[in-house]
N, C-alpha and C. Protein backbone atom coordinates (compact mmCIF):
# COMPACT_ATOMS: atom_id res chain seq x y z
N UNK A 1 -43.15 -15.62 17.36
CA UNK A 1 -42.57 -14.41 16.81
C UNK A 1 -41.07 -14.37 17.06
N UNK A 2 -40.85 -14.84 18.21
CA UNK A 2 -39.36 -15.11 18.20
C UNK A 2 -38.46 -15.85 17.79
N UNK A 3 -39.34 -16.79 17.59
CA UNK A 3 -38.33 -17.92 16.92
C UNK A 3 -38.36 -17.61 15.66
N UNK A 4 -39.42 -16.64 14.89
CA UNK A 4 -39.31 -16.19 13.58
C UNK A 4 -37.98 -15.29 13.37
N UNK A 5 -37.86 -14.40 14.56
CA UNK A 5 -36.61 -13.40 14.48
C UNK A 5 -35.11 -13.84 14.58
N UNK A 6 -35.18 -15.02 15.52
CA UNK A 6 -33.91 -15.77 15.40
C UNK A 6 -33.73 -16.82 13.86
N UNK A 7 -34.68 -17.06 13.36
CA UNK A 7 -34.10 -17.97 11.87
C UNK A 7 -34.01 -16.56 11.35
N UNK A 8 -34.71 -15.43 11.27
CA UNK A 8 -34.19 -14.58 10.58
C UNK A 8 -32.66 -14.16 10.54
N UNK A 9 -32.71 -13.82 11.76
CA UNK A 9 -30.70 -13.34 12.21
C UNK A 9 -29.88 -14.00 11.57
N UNK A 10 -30.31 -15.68 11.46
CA UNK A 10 -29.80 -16.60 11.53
C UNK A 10 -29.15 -16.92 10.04
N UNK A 11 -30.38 -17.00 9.56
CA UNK A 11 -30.01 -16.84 7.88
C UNK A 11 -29.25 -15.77 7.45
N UNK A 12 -29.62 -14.19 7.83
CA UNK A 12 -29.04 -13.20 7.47
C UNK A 12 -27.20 -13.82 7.76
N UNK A 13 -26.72 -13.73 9.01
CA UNK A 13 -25.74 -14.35 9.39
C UNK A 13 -24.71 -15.34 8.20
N UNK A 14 -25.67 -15.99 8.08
CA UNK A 14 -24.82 -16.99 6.94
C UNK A 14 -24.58 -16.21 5.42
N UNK A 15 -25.87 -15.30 4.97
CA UNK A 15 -25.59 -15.12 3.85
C UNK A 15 -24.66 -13.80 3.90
N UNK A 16 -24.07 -13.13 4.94
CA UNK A 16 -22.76 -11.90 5.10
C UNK A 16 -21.91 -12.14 4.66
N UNK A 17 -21.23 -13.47 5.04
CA UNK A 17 -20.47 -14.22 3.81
C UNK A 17 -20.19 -13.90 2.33
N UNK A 18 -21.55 -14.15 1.46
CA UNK A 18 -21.49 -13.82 0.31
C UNK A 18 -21.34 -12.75 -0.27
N UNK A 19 -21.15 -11.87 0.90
CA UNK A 19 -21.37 -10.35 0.33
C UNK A 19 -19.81 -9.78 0.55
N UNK A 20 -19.12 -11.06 0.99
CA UNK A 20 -16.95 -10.57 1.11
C UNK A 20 -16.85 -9.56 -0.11
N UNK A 21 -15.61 -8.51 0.68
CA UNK A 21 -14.80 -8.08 -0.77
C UNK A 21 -14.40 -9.53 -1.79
N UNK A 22 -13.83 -8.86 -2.94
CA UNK A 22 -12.92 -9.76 -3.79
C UNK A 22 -12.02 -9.22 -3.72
N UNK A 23 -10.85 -9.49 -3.79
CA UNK A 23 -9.62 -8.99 -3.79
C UNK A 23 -9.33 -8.18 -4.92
N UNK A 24 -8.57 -7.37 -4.85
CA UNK A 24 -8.31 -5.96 -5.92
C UNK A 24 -7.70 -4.97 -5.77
N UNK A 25 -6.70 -5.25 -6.77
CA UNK A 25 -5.07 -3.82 -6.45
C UNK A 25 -5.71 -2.68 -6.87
N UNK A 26 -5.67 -2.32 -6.12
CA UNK A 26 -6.13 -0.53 -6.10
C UNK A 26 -5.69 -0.02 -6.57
N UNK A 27 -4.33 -0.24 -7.14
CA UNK A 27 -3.05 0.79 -8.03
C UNK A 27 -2.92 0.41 -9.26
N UNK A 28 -3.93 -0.92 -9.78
CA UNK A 28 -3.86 -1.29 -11.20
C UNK A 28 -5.54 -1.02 -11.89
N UNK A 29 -6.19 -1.08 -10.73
CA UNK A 29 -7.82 -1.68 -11.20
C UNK A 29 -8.49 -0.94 -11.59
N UNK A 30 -9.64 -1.35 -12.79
CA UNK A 30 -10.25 0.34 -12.83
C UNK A 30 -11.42 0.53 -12.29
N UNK A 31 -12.02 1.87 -12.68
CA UNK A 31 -12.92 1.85 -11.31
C UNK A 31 -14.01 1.00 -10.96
N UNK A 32 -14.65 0.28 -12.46
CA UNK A 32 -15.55 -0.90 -12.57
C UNK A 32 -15.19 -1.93 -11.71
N UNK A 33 -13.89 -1.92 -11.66
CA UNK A 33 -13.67 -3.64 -11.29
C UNK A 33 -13.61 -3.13 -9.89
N UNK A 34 -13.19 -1.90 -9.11
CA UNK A 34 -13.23 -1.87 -7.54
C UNK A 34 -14.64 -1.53 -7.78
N UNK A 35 -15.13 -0.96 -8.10
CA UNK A 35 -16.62 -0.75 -7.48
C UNK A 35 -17.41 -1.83 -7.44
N UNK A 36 -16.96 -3.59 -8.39
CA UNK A 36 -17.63 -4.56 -8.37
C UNK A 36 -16.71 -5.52 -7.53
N UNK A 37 -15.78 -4.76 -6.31
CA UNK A 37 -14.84 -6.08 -5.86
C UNK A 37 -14.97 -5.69 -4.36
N UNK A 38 -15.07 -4.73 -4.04
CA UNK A 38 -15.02 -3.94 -2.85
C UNK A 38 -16.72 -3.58 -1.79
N UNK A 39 -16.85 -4.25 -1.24
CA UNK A 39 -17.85 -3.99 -0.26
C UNK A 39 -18.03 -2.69 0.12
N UNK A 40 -19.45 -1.91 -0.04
CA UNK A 40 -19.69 -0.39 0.34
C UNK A 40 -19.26 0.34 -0.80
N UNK A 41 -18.07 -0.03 -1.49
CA UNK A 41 -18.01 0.66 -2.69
C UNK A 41 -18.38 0.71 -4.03
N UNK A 42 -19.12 2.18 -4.31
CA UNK A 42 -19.90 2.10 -5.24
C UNK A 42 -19.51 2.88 -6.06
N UNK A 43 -19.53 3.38 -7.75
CA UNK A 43 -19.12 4.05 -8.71
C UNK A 43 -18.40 5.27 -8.66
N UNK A 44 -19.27 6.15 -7.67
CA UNK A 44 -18.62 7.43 -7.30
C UNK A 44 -16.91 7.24 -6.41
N UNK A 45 -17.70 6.41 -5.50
CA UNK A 45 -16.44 5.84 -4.24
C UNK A 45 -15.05 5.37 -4.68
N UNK A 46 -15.39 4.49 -6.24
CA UNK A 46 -14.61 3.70 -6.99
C UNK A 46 -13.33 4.74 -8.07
N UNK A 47 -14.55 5.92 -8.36
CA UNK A 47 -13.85 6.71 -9.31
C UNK A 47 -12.79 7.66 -8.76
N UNK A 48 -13.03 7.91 -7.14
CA UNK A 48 -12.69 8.63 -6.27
C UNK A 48 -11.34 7.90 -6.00
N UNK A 49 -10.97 6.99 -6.02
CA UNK A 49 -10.18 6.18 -5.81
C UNK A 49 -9.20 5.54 -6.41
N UNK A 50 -9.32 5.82 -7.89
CA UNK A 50 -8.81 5.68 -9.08
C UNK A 50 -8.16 7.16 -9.12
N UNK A 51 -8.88 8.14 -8.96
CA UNK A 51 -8.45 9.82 -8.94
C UNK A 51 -7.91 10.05 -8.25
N UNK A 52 -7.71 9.62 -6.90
CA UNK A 52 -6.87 9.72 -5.77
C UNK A 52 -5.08 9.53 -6.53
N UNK A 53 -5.30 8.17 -6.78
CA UNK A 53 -4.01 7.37 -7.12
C UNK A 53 -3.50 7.65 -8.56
N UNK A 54 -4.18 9.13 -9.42
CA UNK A 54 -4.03 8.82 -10.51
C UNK A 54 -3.01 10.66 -10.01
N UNK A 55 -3.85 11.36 -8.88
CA UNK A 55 -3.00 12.35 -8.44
C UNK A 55 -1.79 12.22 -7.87
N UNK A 56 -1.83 11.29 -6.82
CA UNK A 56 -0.47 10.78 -5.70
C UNK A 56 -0.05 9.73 -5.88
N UNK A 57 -0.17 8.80 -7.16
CA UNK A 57 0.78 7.78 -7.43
C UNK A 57 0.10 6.77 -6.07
N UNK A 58 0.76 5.62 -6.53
CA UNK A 58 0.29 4.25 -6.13
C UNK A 58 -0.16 4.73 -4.83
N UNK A 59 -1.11 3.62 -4.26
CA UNK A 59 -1.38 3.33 -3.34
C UNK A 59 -0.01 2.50 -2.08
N UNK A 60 0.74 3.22 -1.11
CA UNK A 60 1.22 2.60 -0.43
C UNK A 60 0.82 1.47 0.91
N UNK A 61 -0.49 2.35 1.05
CA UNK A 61 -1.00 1.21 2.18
C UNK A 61 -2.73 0.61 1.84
N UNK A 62 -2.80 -0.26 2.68
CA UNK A 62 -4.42 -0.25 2.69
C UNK A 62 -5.08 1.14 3.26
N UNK A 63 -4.46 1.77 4.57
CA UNK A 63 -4.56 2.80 5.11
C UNK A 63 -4.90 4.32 4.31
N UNK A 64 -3.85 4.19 3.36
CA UNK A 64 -4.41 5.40 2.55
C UNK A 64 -5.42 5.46 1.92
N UNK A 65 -6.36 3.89 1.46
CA UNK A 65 -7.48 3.97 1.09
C UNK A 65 -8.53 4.89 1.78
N UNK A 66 -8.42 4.74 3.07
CA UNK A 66 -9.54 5.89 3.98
C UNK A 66 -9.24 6.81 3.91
N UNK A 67 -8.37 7.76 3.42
CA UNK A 67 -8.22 9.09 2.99
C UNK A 67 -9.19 9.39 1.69
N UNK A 68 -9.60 8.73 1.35
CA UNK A 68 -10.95 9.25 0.43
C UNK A 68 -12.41 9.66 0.73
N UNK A 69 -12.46 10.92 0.58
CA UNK A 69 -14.28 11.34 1.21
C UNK A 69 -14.90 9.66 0.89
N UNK A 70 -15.91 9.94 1.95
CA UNK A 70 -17.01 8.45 1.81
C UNK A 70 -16.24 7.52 2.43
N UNK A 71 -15.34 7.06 2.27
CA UNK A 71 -14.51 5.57 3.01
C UNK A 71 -13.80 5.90 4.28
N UNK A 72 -14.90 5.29 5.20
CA UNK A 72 -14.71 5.65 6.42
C UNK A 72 -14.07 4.42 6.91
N UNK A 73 -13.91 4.35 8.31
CA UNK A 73 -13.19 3.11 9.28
C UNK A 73 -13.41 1.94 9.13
N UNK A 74 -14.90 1.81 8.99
CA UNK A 74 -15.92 0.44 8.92
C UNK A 74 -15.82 0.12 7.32
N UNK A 75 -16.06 0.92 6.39
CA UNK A 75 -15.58 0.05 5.19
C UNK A 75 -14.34 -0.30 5.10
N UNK A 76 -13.10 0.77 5.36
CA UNK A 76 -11.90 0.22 4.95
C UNK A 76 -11.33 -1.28 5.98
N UNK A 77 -12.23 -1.41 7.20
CA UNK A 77 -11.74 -2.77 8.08
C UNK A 77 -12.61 -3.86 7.39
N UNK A 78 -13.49 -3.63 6.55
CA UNK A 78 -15.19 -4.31 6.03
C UNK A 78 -13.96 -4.81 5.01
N UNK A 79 -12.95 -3.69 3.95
CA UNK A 79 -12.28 -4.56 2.45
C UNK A 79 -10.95 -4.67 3.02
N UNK A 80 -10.09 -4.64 4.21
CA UNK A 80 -8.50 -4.51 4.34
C UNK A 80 -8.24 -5.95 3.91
N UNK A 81 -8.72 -7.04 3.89
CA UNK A 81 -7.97 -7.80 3.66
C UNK A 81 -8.21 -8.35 1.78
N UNK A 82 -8.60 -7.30 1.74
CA UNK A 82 -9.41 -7.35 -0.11
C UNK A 82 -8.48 -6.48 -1.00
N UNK A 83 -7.91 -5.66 -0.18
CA UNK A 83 -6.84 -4.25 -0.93
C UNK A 83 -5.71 -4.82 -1.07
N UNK A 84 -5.45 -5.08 -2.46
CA UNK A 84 -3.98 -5.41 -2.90
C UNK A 84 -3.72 -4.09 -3.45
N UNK A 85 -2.19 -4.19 -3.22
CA UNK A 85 -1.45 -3.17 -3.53
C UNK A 85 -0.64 -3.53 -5.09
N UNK A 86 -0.41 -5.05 -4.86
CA UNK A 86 0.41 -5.86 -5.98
C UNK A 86 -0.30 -6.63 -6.12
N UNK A 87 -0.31 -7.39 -7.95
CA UNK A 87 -0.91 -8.68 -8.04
C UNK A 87 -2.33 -7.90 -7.89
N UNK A 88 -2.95 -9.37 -8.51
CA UNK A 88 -4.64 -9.21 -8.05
C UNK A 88 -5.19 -8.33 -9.58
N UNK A 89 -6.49 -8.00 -9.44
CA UNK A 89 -6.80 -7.90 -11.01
C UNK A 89 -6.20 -6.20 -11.13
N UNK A 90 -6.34 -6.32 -12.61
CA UNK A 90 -5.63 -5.76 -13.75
C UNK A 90 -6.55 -4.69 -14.56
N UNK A 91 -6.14 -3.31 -14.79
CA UNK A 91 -7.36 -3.11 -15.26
C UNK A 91 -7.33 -3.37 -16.81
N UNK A 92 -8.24 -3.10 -17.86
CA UNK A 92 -8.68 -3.87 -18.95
C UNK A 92 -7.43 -3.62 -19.79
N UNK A 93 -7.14 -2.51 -19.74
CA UNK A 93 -5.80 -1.95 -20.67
C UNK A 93 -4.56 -2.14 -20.33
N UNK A 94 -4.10 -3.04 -19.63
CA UNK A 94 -2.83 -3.88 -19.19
C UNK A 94 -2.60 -4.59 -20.17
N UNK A 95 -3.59 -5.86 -20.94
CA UNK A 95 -2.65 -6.43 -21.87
C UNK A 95 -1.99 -5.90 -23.03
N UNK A 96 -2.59 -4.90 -23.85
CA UNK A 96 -2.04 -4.47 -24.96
C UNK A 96 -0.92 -3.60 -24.63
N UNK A 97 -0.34 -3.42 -23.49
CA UNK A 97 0.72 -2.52 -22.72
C UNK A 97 1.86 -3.61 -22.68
N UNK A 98 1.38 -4.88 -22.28
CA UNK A 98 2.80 -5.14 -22.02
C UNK A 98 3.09 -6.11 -23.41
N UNK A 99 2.10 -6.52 -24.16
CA UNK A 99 2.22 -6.71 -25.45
C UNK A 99 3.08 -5.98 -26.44
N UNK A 100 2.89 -4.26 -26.47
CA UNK A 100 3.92 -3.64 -27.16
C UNK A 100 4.96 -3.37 -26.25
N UNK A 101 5.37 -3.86 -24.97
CA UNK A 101 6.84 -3.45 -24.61
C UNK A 101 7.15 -5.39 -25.07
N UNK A 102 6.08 -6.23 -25.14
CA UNK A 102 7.15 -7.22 -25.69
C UNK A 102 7.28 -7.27 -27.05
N UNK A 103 6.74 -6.29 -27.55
CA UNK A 103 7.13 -6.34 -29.15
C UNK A 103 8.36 -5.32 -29.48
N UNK A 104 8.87 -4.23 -28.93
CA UNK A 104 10.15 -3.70 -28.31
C UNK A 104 10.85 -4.60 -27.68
N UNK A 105 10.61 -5.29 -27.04
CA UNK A 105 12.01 -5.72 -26.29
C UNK A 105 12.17 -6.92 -27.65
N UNK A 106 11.49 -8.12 -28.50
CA UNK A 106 11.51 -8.46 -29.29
C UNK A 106 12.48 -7.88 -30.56
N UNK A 107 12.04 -7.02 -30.98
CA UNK A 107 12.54 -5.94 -31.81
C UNK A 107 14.07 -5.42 -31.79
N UNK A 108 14.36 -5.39 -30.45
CA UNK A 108 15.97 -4.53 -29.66
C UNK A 108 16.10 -5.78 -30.03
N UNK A 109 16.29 -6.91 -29.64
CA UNK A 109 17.08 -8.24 -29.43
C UNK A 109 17.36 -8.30 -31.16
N UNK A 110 16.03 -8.44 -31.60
CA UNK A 110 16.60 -9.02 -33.42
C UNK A 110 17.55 -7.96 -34.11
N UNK A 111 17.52 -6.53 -33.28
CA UNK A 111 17.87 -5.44 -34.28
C UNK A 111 19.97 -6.27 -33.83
N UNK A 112 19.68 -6.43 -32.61
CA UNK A 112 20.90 -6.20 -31.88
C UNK A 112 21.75 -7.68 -32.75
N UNK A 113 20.92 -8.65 -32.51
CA UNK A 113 21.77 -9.46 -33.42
C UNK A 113 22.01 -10.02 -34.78
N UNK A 114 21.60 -8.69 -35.62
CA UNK A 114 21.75 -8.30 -37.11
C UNK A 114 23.58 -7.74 -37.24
């Protein structure tokens, strides 16, 4: 029976691993992609978090992440090294954003050397 409980531990152990955050800017991402990147965090947690930053502007620290009901000590030390602030994914509506500022900045240049 014991040696059943230690391969148990044992295995469990290895597969904690697989269950890492993914890395993910909190100040770009939307709530799908943190709620599928972030350990403990789940839809509500995710949306909460998006709403946070959509009231008080970017995220400055990993730290301010635990200022959200639900994300306590142990999750935010469980994703700190998963919380980008910069870089890291994007949420879905980023490309067609910087697509039309490069079709403006495109545009200024040809107007300018007419």
């Amino acid at each position: 029976m014991l040696r059943k409980l230690a391969a148990l531990a044992l295995a469990l152990a290895f597969t904690l691993p697989l269950q890492a955050a993914t890395p993910v800017n909190v100040n770009t991402a939307d709530a799908a992609t943190i709620a599928k990147s972030l350990d403990g965090i789940g839809p509500a947690k995710a949306a909460a978090i998006v709403a946070w930053r959509d009231e008080h502007g970017p995220f400055k620290s990993a730290d301010e992440v635990g200022q959200i009901k639900g994300i306590g000590a142990s999750i935010l030390e469980r994703n700190r090294a998963a919380i980008l602030l910069t870089g890291g994914e994007a949420k879905a509506d980023d490309a067609p954003a910087k697509g039309k500022k490069a079709a403006k900045a495109k545009k200024k240049s040809s107007e300018t050397e007419e």
